[in-house]
PDB file of N, CA and C in Angstrom:
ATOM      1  N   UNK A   1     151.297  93.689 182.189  1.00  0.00           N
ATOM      2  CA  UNK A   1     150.767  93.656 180.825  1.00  0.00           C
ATOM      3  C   UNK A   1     151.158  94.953 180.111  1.00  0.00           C
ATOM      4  N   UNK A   2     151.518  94.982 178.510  1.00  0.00           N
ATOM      5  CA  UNK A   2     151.967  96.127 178.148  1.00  0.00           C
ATOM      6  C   UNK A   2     150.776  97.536 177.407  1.00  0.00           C
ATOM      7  N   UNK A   3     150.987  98.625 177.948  1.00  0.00           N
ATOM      8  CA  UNK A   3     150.390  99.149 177.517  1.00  0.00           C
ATOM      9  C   UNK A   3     149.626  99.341 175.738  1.00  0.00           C
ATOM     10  N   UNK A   4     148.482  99.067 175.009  1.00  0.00           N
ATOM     11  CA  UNK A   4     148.311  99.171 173.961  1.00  0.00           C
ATOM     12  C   UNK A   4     149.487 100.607 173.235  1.00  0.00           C
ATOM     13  N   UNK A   5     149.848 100.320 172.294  1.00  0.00           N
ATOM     14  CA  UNK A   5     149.952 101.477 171.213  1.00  0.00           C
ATOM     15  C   UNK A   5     149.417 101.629 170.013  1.00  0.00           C
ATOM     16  N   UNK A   6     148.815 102.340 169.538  1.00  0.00           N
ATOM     17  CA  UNK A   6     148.257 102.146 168.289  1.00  0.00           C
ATOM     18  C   UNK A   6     148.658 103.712 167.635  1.00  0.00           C
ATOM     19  N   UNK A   7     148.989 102.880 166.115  1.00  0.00           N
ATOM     20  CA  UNK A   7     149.511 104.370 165.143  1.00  0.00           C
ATOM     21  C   UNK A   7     148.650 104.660 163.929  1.00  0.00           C
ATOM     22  N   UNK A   8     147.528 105.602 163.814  1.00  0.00           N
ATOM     23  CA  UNK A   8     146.966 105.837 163.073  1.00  0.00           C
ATOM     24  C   UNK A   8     147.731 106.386 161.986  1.00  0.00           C
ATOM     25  N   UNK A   9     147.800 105.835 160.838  1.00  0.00           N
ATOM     26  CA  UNK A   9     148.852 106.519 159.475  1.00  0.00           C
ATOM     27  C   UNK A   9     148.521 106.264 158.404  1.00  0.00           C
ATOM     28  N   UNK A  10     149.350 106.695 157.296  1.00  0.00           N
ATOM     29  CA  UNK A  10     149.097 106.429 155.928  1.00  0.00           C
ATOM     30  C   UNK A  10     150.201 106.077 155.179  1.00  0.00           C
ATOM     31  N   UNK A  11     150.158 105.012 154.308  1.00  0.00           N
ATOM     32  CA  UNK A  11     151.287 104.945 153.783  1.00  0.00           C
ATOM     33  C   UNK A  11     152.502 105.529 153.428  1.00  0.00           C
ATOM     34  N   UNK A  12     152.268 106.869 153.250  1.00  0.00           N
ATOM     35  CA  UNK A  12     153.503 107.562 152.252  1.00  0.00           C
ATOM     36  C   UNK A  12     153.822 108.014 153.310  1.00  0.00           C
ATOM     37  N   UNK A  13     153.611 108.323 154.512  1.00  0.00           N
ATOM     38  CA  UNK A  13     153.863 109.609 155.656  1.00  0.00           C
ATOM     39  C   UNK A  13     155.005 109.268 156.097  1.00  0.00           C
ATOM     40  N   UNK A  14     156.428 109.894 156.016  1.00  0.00           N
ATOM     41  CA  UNK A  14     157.144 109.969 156.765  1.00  0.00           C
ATOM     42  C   UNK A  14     157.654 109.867 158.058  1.00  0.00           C
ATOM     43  N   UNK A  15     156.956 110.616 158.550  1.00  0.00           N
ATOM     44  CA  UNK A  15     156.809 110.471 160.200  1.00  0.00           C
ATOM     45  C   UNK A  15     155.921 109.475 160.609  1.00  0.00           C
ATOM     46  N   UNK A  16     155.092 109.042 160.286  1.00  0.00           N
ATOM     47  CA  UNK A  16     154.818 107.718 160.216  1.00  0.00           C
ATOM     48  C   UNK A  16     155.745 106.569 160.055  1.00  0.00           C
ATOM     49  N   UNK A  17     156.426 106.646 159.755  1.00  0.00           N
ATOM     50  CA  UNK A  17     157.722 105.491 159.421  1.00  0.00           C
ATOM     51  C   UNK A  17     158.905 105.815 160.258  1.00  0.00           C
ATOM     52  N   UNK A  18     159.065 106.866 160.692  1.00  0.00           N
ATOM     53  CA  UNK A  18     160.073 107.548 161.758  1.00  0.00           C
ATOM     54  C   UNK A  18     159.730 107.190 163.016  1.00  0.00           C
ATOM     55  N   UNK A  19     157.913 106.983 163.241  1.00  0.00           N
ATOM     56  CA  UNK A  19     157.432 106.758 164.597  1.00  0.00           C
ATOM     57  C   UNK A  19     156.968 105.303 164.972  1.00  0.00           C
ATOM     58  N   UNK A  20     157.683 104.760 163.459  1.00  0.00           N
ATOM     59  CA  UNK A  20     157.186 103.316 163.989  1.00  0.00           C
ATOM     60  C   UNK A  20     158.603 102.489 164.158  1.00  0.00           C
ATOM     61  N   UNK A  21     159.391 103.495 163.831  1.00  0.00           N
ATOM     62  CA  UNK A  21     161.119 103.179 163.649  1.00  0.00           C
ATOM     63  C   UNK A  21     161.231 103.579 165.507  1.00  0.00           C
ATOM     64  N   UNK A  22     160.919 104.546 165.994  1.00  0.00           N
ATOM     65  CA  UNK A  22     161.018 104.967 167.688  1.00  0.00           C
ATOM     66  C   UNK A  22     160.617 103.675 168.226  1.00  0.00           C
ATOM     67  N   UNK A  23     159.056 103.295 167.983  1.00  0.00           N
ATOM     68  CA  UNK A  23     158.816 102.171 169.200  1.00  0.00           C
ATOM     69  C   UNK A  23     159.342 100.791 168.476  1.00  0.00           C
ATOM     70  N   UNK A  24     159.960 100.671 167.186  1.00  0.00           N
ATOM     71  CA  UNK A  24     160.558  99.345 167.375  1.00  0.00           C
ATOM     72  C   UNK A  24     162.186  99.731 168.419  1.00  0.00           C
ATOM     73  N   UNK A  25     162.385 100.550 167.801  1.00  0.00           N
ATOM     74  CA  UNK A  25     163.921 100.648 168.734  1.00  0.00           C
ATOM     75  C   UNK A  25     164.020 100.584 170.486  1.00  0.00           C
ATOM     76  N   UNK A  26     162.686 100.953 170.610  1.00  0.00           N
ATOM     77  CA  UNK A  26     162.180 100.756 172.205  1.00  0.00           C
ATOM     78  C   UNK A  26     161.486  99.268 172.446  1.00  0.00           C
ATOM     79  N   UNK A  27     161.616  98.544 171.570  1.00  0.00           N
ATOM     80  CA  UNK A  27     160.923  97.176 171.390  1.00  0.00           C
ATOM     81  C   UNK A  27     159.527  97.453 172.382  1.00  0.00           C
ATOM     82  N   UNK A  28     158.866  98.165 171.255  1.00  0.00           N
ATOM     83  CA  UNK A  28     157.494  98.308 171.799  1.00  0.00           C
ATOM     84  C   UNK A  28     156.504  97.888 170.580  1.00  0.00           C
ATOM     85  N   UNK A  29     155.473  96.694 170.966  1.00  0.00           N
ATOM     86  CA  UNK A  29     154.753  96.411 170.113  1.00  0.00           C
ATOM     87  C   UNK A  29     153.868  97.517 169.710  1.00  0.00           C
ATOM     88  N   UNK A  30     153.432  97.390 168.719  1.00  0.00           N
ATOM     89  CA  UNK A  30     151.999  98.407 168.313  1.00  0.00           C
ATOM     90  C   UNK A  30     151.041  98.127 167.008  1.00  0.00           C
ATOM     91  N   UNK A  31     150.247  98.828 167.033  1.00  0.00           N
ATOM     92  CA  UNK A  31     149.396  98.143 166.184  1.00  0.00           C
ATOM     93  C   UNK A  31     149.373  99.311 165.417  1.00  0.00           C
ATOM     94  N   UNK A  32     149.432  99.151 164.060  1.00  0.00           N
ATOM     95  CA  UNK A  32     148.871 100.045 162.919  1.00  0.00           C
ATOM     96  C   UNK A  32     147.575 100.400 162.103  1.00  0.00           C
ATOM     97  N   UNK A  33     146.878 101.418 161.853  1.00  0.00           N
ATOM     98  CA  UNK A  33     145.758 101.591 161.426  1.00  0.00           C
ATOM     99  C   UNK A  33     145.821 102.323 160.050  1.00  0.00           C
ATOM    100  N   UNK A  34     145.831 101.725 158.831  1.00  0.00           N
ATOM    101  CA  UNK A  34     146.004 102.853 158.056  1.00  0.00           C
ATOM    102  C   UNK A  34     144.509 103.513 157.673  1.00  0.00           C
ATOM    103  N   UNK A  35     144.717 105.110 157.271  1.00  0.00           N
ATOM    104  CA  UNK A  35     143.246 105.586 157.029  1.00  0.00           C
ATOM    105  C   UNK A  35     143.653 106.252 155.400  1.00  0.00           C
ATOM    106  N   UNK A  36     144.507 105.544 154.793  1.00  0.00           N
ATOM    107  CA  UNK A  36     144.636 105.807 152.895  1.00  0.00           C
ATOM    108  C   UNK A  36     143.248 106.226 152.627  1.00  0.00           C
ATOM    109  N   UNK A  37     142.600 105.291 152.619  1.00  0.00           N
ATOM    110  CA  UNK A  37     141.048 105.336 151.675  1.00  0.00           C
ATOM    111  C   UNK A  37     140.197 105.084 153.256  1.00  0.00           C
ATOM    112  N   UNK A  38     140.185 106.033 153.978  1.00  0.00           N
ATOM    113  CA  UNK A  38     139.164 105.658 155.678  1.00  0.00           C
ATOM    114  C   UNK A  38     138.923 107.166 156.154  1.00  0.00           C
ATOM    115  N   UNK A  39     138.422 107.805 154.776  1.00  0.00           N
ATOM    116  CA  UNK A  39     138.097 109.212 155.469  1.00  0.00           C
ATOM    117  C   UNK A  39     137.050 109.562 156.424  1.00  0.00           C
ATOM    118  N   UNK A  40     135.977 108.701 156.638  1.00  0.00           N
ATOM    119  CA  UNK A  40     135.449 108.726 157.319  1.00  0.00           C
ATOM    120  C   UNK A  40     136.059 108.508 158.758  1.00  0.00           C
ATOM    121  N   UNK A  41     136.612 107.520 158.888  1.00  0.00           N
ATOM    122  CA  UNK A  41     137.488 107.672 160.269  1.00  0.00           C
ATOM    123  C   UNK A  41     138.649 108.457 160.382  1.00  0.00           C
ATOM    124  N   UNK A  42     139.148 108.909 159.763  1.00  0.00           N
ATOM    125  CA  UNK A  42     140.211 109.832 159.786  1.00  0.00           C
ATOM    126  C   UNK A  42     139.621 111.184 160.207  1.00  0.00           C
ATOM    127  N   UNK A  43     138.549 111.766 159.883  1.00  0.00           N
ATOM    128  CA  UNK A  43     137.637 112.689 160.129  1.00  0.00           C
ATOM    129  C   UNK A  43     137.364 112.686 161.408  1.00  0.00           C
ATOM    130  N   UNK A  44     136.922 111.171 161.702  1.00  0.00           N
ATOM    131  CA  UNK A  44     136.317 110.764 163.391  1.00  0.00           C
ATOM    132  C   UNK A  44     137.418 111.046 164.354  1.00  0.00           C
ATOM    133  N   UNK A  45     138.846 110.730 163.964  1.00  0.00           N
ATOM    134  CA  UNK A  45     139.763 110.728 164.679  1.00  0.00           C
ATOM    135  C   UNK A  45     140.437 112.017 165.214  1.00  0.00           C
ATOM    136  N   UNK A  46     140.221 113.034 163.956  1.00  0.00           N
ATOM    137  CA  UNK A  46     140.598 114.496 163.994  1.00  0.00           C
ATOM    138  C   UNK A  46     139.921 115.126 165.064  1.00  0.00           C
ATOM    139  N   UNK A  47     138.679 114.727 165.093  1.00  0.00           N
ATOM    140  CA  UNK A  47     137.485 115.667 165.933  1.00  0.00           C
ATOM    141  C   UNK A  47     137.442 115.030 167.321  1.00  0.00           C
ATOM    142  N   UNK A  48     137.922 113.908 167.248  1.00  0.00           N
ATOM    143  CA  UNK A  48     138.020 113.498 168.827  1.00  0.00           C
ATOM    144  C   UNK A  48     139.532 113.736 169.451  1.00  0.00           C
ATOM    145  N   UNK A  49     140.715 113.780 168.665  1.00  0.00           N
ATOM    146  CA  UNK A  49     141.929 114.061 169.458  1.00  0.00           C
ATOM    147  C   UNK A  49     142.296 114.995 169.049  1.00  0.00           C
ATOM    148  N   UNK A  50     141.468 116.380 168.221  1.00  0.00           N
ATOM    149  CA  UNK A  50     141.889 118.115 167.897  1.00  0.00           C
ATOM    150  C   UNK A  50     142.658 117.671 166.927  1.00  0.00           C
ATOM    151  N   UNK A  51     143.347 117.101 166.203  1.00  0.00           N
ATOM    152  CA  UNK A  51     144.675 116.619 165.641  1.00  0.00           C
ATOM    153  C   UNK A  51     143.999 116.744 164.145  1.00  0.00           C
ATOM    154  N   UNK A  52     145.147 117.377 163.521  1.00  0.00           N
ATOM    155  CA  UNK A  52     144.637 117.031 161.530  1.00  0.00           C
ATOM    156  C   UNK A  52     145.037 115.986 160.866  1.00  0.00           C
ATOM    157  N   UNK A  53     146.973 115.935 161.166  1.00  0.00           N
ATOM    158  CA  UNK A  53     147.761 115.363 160.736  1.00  0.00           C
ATOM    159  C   UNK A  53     147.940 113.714 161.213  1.00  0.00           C
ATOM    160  N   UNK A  54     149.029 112.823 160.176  1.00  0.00           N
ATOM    161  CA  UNK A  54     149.156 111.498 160.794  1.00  0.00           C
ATOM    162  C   UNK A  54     150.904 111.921 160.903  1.00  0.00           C
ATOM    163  N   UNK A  55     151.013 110.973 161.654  1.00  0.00           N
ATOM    164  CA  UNK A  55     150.468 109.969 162.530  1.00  0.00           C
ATOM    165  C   UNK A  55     149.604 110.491 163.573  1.00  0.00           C
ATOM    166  N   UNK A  56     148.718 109.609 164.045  1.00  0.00           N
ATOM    167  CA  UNK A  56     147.889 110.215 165.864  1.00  0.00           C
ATOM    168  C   UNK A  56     148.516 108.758 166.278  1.00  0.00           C
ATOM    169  N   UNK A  57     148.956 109.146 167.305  1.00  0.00           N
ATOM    170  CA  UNK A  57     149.268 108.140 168.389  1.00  0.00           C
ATOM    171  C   UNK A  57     148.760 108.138 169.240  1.00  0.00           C
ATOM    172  N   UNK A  58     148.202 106.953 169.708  1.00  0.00           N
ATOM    173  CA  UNK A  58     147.736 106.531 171.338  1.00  0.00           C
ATOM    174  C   UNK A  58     148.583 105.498 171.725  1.00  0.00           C
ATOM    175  N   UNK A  59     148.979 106.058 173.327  1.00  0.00           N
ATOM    176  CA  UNK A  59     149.415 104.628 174.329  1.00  0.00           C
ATOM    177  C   UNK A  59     148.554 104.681 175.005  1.00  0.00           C
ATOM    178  N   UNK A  60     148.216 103.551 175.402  1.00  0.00           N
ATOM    179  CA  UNK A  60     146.674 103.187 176.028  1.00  0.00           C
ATOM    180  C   UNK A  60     145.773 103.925 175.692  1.00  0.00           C
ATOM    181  N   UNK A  61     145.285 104.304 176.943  1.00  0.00           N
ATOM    182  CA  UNK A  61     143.766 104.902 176.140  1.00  0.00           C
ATOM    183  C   UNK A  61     144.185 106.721 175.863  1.00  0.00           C
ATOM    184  N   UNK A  62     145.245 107.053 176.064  1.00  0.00           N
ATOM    185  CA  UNK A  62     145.769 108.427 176.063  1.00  0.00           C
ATOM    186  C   UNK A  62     146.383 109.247 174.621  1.00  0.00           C
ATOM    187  N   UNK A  63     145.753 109.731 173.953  1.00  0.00           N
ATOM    188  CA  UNK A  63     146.196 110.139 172.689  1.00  0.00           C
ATOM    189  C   UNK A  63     147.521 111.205 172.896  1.00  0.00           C
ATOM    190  N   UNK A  64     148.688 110.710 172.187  1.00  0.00           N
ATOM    191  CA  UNK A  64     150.354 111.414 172.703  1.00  0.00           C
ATOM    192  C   UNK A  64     150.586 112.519 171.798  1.00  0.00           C
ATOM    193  N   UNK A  65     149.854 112.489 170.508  1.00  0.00           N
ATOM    194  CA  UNK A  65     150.142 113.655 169.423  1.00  0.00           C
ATOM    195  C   UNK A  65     150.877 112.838 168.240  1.00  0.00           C
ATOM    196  N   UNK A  66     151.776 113.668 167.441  1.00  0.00           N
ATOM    197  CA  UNK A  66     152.552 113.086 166.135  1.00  0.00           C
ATOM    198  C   UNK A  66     153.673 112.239 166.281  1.00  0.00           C
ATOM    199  N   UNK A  67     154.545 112.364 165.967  1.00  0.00           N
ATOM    200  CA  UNK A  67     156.063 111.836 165.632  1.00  0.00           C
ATOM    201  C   UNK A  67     156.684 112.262 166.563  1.00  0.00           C
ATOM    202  N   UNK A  68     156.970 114.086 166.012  1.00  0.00           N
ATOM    203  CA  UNK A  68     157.583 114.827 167.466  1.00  0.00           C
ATOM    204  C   UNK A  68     157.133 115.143 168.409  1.00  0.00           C
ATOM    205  N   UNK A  69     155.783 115.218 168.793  1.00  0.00           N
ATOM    206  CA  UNK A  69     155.092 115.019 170.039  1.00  0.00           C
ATOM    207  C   UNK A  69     156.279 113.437 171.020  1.00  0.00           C
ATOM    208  N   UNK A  70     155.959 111.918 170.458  1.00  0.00           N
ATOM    209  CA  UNK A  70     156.185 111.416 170.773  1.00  0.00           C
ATOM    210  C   UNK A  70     158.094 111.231 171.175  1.00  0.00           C
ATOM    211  N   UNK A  71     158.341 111.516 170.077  1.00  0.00           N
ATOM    212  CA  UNK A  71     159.780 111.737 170.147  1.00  0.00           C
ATOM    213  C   UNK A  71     160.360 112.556 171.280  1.00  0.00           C
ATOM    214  N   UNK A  72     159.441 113.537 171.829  1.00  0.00           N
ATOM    215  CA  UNK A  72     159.687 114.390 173.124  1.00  0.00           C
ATOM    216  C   UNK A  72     159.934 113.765 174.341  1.00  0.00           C
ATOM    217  N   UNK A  73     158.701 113.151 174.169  1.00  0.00           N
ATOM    218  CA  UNK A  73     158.190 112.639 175.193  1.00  0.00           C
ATOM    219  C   UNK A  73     159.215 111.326 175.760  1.00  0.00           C
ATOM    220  N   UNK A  74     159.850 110.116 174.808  1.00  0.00           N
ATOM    221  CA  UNK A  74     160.757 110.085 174.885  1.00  0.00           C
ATOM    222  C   UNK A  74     162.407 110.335 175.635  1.00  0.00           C
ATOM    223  N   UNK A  75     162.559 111.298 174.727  1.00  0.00           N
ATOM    224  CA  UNK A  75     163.819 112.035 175.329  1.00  0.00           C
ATOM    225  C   UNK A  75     163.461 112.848 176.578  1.00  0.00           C
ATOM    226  N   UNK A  76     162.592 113.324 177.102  1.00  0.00           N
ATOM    227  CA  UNK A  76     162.240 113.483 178.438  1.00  0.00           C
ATOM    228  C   UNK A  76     161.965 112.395 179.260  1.00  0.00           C
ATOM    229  N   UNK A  77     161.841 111.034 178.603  1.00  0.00           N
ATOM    230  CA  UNK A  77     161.542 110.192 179.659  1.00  0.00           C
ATOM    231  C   UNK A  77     160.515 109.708 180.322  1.00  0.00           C
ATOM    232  N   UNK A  78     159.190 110.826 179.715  1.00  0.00           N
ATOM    233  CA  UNK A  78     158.005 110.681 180.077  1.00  0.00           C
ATOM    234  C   UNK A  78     157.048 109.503 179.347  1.00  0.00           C
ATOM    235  N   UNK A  79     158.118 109.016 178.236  1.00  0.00           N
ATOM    236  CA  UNK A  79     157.384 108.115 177.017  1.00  0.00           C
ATOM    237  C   UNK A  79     157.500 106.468 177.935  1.00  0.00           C
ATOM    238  N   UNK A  80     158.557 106.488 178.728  1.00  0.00           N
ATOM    239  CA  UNK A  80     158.799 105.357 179.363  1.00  0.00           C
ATOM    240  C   UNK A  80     157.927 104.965 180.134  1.00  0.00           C
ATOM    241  N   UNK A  81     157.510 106.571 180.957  1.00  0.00           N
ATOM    242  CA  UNK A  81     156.116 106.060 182.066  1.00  0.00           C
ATOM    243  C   UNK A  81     155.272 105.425 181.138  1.00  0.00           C
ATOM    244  N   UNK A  82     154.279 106.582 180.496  1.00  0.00           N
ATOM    245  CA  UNK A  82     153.725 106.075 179.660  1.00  0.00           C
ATOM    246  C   UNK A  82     152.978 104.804 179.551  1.00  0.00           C
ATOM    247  N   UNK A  83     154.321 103.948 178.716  1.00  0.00           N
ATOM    248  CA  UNK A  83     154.276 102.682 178.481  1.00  0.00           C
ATOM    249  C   UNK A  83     154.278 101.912 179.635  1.00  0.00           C
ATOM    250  N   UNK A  84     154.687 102.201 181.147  1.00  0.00           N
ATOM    251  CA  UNK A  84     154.701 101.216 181.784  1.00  0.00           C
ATOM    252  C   UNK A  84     152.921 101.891 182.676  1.00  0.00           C
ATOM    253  N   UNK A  85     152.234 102.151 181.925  1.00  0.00           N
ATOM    254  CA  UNK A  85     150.917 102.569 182.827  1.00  0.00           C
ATOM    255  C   UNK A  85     151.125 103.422 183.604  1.00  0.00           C
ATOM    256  N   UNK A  86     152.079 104.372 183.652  1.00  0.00           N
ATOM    257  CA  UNK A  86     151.752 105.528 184.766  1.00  0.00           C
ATOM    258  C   UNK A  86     152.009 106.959 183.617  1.00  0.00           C
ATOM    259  N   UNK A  87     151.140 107.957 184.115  1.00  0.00           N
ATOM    260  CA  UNK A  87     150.696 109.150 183.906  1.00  0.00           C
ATOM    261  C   UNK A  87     151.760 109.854 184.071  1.00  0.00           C
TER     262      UNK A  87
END
C-alpha cells in the first residue's frame, strides 16, 4: 500500500507547484491542502512541525520539510525509502 503524501500549500506559492511537479514526476499520488483563507490551521500546523513556510510536507505520518527539504531527500535517495515505508 502506498505511503500517504499530503502537501499543505497555497495557491500562489511557487515551491508549492515545484513540489507537486517532484511527486508527479515520481508518479506519486498526494493529496493537497490549501490553507489561503485556513489561518487557523496553518497556525496549528506551524506549531506542530516548527515550520512557518508552505509548502509542509508529510509522507506518512512523518513531516519532510519544504520543496528543498524534499528535493534533497530525493536526490539522496532517501525520498524513495520514504515512500516505500521505511525510515
Amino acid at each position: 500500500m502506498p505511503v500517504p503524501v499530503t502537501i499543505y500549500r497555497t495557491r500562489l506559492c511557487p515551491y508549492c507547484v515545484m513540489a507537486k511537479r517532484l511527486f508527479d514526476r515520481l508518479h506519486v499520488a498526494y493529496t493537497e491542502v490549501y490553507l489561503d483563507d485556513k489561518d487557523d490551521l496553518r497556525n496549528e500546523l506551524s506549531r506542530r512541525f516548527n515550520w512557518q513556510t508552505v509548502p509542509m510536507i508529510v509522507v506518512g505520518e512523518q513531516f519532510v520539510g519544504g520543496y528543498s527539504d524534499v528535493a534533497e531527500l530525493d536526490r539522496s535517495g532517501k525520498l524513495a525509502r520514504l515512500l516505500q515505508g521505511a525510515a
